[in-house]
N, C-alpha and C. Protein backbone atom coordinates (compact mmCIF):
# COMPACT_ATOMS: atom_id res chain seq x y z
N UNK A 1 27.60 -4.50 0.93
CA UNK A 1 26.97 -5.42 -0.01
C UNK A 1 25.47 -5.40 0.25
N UNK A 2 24.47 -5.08 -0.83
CA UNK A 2 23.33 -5.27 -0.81
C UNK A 2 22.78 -6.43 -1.12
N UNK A 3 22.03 -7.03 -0.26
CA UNK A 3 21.74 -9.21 -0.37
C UNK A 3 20.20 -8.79 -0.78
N UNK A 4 19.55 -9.13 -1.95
CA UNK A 4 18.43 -9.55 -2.14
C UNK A 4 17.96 -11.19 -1.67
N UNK A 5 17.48 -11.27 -0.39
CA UNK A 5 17.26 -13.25 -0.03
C UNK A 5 15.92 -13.45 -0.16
N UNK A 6 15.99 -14.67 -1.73
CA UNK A 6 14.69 -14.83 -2.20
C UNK A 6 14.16 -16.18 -2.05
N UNK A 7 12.93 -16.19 -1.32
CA UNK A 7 12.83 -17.61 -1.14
C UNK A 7 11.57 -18.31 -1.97
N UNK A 8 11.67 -19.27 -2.85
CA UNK A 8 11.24 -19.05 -4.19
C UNK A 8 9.61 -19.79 -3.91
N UNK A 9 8.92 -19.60 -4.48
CA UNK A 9 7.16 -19.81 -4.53
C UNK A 9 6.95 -21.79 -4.42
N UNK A 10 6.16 -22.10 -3.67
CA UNK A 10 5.89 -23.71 -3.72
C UNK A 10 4.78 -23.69 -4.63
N UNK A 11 4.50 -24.74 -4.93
CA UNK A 11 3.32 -24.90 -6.08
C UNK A 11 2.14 -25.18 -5.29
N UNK A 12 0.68 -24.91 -5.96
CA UNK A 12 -0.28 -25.06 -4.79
C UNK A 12 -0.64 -26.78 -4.92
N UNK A 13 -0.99 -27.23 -3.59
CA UNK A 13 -1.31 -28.08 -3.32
C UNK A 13 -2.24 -27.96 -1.99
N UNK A 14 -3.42 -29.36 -2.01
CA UNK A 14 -4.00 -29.63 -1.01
C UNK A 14 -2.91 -28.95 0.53
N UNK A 15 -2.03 -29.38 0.85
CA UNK A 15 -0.95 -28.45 1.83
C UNK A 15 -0.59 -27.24 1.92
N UNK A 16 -0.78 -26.85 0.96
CA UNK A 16 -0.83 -25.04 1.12
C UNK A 16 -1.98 -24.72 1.94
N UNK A 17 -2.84 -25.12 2.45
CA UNK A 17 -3.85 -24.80 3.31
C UNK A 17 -4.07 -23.62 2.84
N UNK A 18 -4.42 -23.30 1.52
CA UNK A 18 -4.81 -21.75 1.34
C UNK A 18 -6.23 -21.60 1.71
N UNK A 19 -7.54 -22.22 1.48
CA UNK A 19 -8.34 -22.03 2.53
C UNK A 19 -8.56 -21.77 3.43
N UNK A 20 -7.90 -22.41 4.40
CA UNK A 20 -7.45 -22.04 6.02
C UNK A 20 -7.28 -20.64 6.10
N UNK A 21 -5.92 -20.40 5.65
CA UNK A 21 -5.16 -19.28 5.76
C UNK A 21 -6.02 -17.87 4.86
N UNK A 22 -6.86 -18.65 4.11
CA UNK A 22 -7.45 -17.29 4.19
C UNK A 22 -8.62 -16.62 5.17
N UNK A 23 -8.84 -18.39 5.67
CA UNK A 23 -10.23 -17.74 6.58
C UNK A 23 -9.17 -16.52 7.88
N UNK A 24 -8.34 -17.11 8.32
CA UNK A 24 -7.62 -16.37 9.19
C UNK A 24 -6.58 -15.46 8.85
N UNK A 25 -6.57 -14.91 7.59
CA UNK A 25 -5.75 -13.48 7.04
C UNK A 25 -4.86 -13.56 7.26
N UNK A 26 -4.36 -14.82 6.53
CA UNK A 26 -3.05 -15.38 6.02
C UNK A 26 -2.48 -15.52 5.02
N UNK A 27 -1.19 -15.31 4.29
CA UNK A 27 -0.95 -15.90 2.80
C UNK A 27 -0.10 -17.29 2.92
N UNK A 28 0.88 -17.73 4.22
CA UNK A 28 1.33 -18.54 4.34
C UNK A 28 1.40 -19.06 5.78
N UNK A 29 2.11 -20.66 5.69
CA UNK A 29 1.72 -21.25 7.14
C UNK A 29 2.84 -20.83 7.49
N UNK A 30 4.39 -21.20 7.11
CA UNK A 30 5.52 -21.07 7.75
C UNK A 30 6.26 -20.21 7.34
N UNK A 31 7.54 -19.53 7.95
CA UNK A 31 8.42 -18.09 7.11
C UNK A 31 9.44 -19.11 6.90
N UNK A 32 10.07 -18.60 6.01
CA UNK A 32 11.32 -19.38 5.42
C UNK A 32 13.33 -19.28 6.40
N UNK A 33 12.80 -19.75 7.60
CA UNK A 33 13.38 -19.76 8.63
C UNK A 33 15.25 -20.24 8.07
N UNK A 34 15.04 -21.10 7.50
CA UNK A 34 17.08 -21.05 6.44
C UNK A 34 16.93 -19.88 6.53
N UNK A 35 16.68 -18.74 5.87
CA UNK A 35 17.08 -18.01 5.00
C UNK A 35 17.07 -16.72 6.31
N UNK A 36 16.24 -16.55 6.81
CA UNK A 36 16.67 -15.55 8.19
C UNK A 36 17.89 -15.75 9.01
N UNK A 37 18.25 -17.37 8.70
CA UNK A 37 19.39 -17.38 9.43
C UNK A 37 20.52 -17.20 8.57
N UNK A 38 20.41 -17.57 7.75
CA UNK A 38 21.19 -17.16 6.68
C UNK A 38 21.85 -15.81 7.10
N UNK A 39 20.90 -14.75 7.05
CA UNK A 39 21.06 -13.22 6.79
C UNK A 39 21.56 -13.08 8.62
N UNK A 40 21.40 -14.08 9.19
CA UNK A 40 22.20 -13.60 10.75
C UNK A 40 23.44 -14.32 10.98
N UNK A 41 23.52 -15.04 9.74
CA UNK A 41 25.41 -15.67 9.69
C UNK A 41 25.89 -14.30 9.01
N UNK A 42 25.76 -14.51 7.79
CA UNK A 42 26.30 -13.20 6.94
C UNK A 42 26.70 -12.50 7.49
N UNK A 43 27.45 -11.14 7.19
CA UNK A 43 28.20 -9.75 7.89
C UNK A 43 26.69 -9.08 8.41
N UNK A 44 26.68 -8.35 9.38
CA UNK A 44 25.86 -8.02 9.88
C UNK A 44 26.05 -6.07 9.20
N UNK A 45 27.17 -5.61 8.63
CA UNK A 45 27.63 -4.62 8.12
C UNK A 45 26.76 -4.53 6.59
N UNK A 46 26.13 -5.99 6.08
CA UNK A 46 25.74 -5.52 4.96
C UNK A 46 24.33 -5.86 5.18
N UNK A 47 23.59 -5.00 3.57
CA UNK A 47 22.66 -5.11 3.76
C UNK A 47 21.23 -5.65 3.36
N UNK A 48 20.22 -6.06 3.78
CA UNK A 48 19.41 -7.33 3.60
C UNK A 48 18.01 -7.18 3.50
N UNK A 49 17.31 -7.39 2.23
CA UNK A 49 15.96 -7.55 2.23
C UNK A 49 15.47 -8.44 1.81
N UNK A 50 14.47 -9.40 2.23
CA UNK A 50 13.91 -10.73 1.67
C UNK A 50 12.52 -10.55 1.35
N UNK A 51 12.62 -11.35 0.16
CA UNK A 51 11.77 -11.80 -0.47
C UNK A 51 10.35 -13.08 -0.58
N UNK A 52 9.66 -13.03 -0.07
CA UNK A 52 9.10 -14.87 0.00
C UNK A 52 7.95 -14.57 -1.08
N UNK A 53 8.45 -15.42 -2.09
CA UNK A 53 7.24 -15.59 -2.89
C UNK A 53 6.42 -16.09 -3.26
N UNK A 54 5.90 -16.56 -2.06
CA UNK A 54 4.84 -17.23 -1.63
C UNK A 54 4.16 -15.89 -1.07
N UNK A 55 4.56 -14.97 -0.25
CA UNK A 55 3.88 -13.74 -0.25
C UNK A 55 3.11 -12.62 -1.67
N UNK A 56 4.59 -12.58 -2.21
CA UNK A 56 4.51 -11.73 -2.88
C UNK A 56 5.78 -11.62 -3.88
N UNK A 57 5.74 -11.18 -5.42
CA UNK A 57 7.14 -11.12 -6.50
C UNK A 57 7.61 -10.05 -5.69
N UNK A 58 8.88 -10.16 -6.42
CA UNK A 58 10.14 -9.28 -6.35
C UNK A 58 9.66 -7.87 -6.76
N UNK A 59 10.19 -6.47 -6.28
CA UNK A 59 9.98 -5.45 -7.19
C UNK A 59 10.44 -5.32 -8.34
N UNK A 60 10.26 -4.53 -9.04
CA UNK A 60 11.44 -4.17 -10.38
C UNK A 60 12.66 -3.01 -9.21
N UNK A 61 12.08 -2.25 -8.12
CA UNK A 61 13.19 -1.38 -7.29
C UNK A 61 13.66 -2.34 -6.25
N UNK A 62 13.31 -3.78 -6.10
CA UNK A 62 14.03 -4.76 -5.12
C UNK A 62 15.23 -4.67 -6.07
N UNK A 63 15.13 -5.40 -7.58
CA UNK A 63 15.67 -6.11 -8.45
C UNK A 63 16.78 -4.70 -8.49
N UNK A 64 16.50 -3.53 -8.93
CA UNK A 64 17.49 -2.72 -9.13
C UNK A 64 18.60 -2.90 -7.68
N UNK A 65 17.69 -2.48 -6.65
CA UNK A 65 18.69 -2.82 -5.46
C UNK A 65 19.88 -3.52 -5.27
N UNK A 66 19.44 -4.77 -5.07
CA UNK A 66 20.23 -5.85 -4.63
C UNK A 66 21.68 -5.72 -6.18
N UNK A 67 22.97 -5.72 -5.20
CA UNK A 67 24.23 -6.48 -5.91
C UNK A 67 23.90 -7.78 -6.01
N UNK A 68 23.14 -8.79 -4.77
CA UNK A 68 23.67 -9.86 -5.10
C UNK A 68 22.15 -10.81 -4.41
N UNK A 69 21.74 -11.49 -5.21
CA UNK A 69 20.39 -12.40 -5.17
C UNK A 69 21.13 -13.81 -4.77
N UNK A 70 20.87 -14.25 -3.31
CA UNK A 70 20.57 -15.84 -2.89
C UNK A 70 19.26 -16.31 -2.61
N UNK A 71 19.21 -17.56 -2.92
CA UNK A 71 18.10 -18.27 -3.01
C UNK A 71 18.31 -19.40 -1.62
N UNK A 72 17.40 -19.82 -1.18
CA UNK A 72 17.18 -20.99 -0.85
C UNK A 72 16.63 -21.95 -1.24
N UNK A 73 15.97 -23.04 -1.17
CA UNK A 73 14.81 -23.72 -2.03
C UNK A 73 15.31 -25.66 -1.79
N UNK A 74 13.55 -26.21 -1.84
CA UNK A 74 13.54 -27.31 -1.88
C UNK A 74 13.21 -27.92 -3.08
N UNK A 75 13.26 -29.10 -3.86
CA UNK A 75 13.32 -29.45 -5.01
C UNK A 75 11.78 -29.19 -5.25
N UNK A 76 10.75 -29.02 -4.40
CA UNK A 76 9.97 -29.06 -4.57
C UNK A 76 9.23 -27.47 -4.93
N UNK A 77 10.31 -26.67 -4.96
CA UNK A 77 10.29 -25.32 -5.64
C UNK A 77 10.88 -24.92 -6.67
N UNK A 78 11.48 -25.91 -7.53
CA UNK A 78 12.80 -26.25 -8.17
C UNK A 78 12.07 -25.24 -9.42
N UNK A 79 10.67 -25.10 -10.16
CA UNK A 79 10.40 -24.37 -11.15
C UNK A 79 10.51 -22.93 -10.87
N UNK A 80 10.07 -22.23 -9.58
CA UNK A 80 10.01 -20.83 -9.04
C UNK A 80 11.39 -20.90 -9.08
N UNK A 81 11.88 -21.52 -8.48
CA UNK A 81 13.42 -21.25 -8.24
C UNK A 81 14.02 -20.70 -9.42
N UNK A 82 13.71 -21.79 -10.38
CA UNK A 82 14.42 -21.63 -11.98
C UNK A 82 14.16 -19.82 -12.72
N UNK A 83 12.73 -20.46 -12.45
CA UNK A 83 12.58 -18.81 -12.83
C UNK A 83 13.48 -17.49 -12.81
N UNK A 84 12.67 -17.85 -11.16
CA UNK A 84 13.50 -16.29 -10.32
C UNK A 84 15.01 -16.49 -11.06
N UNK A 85 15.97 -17.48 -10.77
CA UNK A 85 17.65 -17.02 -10.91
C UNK A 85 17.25 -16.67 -12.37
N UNK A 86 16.46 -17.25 -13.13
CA UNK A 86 16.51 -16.66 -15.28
C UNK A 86 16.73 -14.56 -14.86
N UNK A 87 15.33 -14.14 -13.99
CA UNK A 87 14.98 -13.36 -13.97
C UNK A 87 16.22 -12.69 -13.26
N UNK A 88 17.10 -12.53 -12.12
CA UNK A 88 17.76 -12.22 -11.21
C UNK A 88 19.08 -11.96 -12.52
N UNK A 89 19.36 -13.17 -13.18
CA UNK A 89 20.30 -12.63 -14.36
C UNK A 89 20.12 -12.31 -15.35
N UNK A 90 19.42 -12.15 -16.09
CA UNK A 90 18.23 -10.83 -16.77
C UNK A 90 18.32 -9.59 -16.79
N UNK A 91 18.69 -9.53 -14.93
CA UNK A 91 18.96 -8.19 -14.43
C UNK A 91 20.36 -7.96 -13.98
N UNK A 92 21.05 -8.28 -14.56
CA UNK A 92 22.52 -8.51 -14.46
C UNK A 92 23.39 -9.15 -12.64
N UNK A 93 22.23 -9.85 -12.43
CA UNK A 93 22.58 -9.79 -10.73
C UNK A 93 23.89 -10.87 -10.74
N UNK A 94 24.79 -10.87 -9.25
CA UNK A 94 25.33 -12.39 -8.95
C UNK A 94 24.33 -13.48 -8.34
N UNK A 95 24.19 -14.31 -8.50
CA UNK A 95 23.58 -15.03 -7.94
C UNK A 95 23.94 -16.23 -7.39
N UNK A 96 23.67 -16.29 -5.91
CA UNK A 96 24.06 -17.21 -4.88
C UNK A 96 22.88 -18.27 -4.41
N UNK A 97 23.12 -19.85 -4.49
CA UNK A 97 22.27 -20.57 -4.07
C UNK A 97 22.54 -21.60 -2.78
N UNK A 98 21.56 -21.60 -1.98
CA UNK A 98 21.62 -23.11 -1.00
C UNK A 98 20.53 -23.34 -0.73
N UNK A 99 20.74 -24.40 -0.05
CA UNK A 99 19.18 -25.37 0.29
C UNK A 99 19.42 -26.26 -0.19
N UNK A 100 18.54 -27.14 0.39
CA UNK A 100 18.54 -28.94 0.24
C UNK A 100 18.25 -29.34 -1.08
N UNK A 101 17.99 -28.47 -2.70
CA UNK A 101 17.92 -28.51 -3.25
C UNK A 101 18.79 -28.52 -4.45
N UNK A 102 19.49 -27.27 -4.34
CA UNK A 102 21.22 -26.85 -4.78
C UNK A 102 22.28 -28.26 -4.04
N UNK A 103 22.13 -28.31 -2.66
CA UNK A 103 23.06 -29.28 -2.53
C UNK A 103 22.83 -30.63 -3.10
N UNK A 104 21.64 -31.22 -3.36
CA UNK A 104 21.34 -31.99 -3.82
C UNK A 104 21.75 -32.37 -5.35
N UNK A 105 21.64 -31.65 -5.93
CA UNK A 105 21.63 -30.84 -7.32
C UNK A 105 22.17 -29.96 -7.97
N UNK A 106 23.04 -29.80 -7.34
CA UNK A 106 24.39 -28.60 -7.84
C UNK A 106 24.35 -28.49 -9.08
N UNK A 107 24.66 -29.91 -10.48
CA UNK A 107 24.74 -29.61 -11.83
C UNK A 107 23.75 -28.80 -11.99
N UNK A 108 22.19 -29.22 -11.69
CA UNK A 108 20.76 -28.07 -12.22
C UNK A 108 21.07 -26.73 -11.99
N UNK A 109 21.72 -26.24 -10.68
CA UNK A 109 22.32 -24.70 -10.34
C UNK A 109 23.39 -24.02 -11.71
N UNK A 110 24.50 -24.91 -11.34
CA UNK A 110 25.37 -24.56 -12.59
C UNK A 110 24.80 -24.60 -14.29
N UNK A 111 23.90 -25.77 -14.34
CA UNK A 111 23.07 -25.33 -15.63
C UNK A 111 22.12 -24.21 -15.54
N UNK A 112 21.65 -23.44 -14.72
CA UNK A 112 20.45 -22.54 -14.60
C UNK A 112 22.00 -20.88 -14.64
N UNK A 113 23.26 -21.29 -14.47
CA UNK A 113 23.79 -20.25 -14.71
C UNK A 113 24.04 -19.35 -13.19
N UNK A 114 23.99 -19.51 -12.01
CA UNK A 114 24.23 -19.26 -10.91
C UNK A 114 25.61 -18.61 -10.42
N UNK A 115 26.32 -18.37 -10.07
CA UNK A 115 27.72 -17.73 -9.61
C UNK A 115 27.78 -18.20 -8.47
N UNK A 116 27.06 -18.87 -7.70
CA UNK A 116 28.25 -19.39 -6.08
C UNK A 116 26.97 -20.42 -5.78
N UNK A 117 27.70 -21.49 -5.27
CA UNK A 117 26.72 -22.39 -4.59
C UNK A 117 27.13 -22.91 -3.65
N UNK A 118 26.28 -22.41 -2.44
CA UNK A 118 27.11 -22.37 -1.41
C UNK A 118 25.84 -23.97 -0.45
N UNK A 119 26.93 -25.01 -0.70
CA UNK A 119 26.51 -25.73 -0.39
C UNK A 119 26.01 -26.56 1.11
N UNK A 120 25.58 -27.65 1.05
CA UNK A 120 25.74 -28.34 2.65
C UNK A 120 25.48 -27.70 3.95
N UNK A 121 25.57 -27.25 5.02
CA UNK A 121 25.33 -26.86 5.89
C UNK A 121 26.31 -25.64 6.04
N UNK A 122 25.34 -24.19 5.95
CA UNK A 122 25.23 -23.10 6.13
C UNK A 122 26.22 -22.55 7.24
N UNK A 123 26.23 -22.73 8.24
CA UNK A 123 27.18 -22.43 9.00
C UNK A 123 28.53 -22.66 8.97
N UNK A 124 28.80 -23.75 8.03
CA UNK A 124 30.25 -23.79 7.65
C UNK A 124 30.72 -23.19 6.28
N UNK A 125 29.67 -23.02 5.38
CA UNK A 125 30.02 -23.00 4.23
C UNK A 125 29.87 -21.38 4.05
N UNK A 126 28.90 -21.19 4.38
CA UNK A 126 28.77 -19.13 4.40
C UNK A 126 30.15 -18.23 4.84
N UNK A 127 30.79 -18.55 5.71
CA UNK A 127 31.75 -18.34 5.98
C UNK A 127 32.73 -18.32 4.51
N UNK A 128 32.91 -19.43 4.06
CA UNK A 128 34.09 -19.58 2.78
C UNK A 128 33.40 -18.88 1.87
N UNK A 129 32.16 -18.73 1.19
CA UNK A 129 31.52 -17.89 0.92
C UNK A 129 31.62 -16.06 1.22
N UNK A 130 31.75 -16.09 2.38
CA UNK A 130 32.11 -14.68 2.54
C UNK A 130 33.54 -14.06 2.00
N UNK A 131 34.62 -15.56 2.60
CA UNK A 131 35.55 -14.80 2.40
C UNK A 131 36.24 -14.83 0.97
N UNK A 132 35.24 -15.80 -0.01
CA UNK A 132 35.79 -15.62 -1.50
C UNK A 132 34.95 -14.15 -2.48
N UNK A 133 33.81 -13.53 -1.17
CA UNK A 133 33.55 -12.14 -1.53
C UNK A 133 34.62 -11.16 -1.51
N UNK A 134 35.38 -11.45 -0.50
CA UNK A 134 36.40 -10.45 0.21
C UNK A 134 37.35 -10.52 -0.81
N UNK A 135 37.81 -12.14 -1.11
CA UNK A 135 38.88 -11.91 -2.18
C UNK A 135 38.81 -10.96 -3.36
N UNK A 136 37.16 -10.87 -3.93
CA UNK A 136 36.80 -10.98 -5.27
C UNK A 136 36.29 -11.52 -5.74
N UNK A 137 36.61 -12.92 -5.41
CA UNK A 137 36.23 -14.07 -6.51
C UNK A 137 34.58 -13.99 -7.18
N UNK A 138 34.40 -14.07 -8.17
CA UNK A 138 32.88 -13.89 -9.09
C UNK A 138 32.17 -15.13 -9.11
N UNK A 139 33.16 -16.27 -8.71
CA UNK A 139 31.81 -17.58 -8.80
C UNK A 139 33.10 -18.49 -7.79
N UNK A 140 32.10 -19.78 -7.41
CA UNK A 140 32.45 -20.52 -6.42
C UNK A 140 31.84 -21.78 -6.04
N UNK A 141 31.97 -22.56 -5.79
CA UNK A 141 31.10 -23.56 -5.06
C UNK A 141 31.33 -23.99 -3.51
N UNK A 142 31.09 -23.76 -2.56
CA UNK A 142 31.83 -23.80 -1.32
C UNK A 142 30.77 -25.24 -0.51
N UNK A 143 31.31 -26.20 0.00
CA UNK A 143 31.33 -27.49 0.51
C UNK A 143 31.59 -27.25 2.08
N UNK A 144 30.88 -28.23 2.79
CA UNK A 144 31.21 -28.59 4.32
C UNK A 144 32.34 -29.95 4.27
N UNK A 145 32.84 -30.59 3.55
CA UNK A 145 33.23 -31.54 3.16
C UNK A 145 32.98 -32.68 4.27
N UNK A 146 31.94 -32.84 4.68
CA UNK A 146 31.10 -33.83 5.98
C UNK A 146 31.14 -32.84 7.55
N UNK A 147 31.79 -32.38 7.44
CA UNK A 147 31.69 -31.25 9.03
C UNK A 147 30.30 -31.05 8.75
N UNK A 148 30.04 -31.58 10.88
CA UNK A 148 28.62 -30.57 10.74
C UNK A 148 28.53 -29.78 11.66
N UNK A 149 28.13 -28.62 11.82
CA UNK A 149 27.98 -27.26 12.95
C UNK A 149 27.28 -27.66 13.88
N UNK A 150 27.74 -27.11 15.10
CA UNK A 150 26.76 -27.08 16.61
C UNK A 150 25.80 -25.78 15.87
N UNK A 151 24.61 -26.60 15.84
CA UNK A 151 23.57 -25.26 15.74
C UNK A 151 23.76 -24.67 16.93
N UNK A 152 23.84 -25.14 18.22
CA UNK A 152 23.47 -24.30 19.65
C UNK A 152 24.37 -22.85 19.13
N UNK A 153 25.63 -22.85 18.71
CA UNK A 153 26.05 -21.80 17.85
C UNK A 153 25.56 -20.65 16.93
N UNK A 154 24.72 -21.04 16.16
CA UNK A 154 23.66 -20.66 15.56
C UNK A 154 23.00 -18.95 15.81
N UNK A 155 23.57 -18.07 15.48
CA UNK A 155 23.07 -16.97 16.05
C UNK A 155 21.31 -16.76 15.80
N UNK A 156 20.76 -15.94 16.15
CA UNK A 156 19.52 -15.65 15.83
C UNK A 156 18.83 -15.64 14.66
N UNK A 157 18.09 -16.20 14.32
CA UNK A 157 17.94 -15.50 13.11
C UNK A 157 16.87 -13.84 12.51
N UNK A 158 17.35 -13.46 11.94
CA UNK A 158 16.63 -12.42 11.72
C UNK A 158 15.07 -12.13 11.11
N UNK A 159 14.51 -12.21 12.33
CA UNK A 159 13.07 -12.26 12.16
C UNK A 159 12.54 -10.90 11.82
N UNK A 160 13.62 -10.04 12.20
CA UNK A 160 13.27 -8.35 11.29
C UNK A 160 12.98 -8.61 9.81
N UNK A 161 13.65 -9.32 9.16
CA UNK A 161 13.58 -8.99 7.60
C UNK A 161 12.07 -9.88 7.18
N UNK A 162 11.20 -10.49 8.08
CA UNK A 162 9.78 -11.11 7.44
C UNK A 162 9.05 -10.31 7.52
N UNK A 163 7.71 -10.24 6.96
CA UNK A 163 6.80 -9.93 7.02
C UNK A 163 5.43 -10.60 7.37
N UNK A 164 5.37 -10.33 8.72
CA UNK A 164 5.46 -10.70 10.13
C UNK A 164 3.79 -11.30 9.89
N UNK A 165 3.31 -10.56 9.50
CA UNK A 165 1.60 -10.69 9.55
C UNK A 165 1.08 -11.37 8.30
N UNK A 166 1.85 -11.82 7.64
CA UNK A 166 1.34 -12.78 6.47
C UNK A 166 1.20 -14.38 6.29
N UNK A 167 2.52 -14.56 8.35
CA UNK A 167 2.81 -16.05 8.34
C UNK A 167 1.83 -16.75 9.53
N UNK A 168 0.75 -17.52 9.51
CA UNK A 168 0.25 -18.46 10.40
C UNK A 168 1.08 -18.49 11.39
N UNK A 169 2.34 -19.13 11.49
CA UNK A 169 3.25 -19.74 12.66
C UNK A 169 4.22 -19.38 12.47
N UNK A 170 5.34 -19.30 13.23
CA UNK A 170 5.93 -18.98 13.46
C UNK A 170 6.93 -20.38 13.53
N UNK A 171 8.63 -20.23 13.39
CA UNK A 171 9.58 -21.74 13.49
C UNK A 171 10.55 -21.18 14.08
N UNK A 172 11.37 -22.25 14.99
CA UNK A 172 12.48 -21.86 15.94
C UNK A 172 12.96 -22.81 16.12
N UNK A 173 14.23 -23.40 15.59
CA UNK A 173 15.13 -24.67 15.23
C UNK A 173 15.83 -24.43 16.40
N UNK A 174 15.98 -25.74 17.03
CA UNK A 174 16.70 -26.22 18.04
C UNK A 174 17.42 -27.48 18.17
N UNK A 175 17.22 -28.01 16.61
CA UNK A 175 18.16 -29.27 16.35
C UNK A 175 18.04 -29.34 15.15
N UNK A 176 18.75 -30.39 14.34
CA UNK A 176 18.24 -30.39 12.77
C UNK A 176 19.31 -31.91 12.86
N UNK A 177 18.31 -32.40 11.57
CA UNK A 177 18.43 -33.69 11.44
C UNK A 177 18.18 -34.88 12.15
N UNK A 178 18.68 -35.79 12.03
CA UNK A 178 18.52 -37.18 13.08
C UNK A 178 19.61 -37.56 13.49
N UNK A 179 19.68 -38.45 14.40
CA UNK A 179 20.79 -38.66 15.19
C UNK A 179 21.38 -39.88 14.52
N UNK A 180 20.17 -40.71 13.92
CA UNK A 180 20.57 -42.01 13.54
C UNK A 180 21.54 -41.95 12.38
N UNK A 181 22.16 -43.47 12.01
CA UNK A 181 22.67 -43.35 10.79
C UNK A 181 22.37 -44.21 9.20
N UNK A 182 20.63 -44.36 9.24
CA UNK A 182 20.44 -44.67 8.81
C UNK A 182 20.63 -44.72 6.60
N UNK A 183 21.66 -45.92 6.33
CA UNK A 183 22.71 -45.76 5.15
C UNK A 183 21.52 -45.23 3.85
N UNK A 184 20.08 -45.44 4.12
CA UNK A 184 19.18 -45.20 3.16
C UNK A 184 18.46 -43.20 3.04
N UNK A 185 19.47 -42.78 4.22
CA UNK A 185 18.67 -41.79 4.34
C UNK A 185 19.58 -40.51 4.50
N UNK A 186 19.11 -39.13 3.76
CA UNK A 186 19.99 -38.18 3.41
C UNK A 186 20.02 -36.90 5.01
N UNK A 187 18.99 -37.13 6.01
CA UNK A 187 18.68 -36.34 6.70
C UNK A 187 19.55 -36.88 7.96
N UNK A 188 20.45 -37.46 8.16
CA UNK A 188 21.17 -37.51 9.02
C UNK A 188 22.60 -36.44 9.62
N UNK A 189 22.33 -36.53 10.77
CA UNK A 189 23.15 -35.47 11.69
C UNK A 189 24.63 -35.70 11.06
């Protein structure tokens, strides 16, 4: 399986520090760290090129490539996002979504026309995901149904597939979320 993993453009704002980053021959502050791990859950048998477009668009020979385009994305990319999947099925691709955005928002995915949305926390759900590839199956929505993963589990993520010299900093997750259980708030463990 060929994975096109596209991680879709933020809009500019005062926080894009594009000033900064250009004084120091940069295009971005952070790499899109989901999505490397993403590609180090996945089969390690198939194969993977990412996209950040915040770097740079897609090719038209990415687009031929890839069988199958996933996204990540925060609502706050929700227009790039839209785009890209218009464009991704355009080009007759499948297209797979997660991130705090899709889970949030699943109907907007299924209205934008998507084929799998692979929801909630990645480490449980990629898995059912994989194995409704194996079946066949052409579309899906796959759920943690409240399970949450020991990241310490968490294999590496694949820092081969960035492009290494375009990111300010560098990110390396060693927990995620909060511990608390606060009833007003979606970022809990």
């Amino acid at each position: 399986m060929r994975v096109l993993l596209v991680y879709p453009r933020f809009p500019k704002t005062f926080w894009s520090y594009e000033k900064i980053l250009e004084l120091v021959g940069r295009k971005v502050l952070l790499p899109p760290l989901g999505l490397v791990t993403v590609a180090a859950i996945l089969p390690q048998d198939w194969e993977y090129r990412l996209v950040d477009a915040n770097i740079r668009e897609v090719s038209p020979e990415e687009w031929d490539w890839a069988e199958l385009v996933l996204f990540s994305a925060m609502i706050v990319q929700k227009e790039d996002l839209l785009r890209q999947i218009a464009i991704a099925k355009q080009h007759g691709k499948r297209v797979a979504v997660g991130g705090p955005y899709p889970t949030s928002l699943p109907e907007d995915m299924t209205a934008a026309g998507v084929d799998y949305l692979i929801l909630d926390e990645g480490e449980i759900t990629l898995p059912q995901f994989v194995a409704a590839i194996a079946r066949g199956e052409t579309q899906g929505c796959f759920r943690a149904g409240g399970e949450k993963p020991d990241v310490t589990g968490t294999p590496i993520p694949r820092y081969d597939l960035l492009e290494m010299g375009a990111y300010d900093s560098m990110s390396v997750q060693f927990s995620r979320g909060c511990p608390f259980q606060c009833e007003f708030c979606d970022i809990i463990v």
